[in-house]
Protein backbone atom coordinates (compact mmCIF):
# COMPACT_ATOMS: atom_id res chain seq x y z
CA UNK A 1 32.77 -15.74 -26.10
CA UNK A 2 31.91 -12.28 -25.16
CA UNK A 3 28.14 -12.60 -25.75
CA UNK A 4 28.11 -15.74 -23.65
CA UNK A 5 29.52 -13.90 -20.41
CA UNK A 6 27.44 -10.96 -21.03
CA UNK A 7 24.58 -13.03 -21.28
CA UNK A 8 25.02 -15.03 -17.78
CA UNK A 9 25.99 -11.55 -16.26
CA UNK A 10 22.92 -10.10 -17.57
CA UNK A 11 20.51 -13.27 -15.91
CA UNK A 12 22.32 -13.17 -12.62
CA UNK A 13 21.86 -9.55 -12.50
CA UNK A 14 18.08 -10.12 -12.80
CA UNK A 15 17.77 -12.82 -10.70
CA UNK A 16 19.95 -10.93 -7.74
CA UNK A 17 17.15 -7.67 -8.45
CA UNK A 18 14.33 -10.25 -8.06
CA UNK A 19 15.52 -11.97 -5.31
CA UNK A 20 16.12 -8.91 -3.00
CA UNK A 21 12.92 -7.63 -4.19
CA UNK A 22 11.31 -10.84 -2.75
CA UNK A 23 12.94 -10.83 0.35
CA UNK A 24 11.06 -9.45 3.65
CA UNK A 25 12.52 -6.37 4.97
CA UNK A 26 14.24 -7.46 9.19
CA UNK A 27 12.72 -3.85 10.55
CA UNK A 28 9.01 -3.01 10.49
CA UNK A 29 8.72 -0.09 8.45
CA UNK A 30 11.36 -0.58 6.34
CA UNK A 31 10.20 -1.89 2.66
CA UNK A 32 9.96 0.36 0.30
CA UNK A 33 8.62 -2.01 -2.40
CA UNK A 34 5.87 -3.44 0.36
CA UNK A 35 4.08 -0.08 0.59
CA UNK A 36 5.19 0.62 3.78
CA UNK A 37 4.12 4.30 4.86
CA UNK A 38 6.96 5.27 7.01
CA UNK A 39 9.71 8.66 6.26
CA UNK A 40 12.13 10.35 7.89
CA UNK A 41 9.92 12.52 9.30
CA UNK A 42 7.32 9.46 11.21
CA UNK A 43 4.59 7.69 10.09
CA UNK A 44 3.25 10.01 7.52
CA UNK A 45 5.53 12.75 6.06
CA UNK A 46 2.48 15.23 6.96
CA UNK A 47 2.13 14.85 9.92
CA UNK A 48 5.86 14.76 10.54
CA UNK A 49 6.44 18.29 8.52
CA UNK A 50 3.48 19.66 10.49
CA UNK A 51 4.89 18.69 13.91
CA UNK A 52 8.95 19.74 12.37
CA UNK A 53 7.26 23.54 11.47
């Protein structure tokens, strides 16, 4: 009985990851798993550390 629930909380834990992995971030510049370029410092993080010193 054990094994059972651990399995389904093991597959819904993968398929909540995938899912919000999937999902398109609401504010431009804000998916990290898209590539997206932007820091806390700007656009690029040299730039930003150039323009903070």
């Amino acid at each position: 009985m054990q094994n059972i629930l651990l399995g389904i909380l093991l597959i819904s834990c993968v398929v909540v990851i995938i899912s919000t992995m999937f999902m398109e971030p609401k504010a431009e510049g804000m998916g990290s798993i898209s590539g997206s370029s932007a820091n806390v410092f700007g656009k690029t993080a040299s730039r930003g550390k150039e323009k903070l010193l």
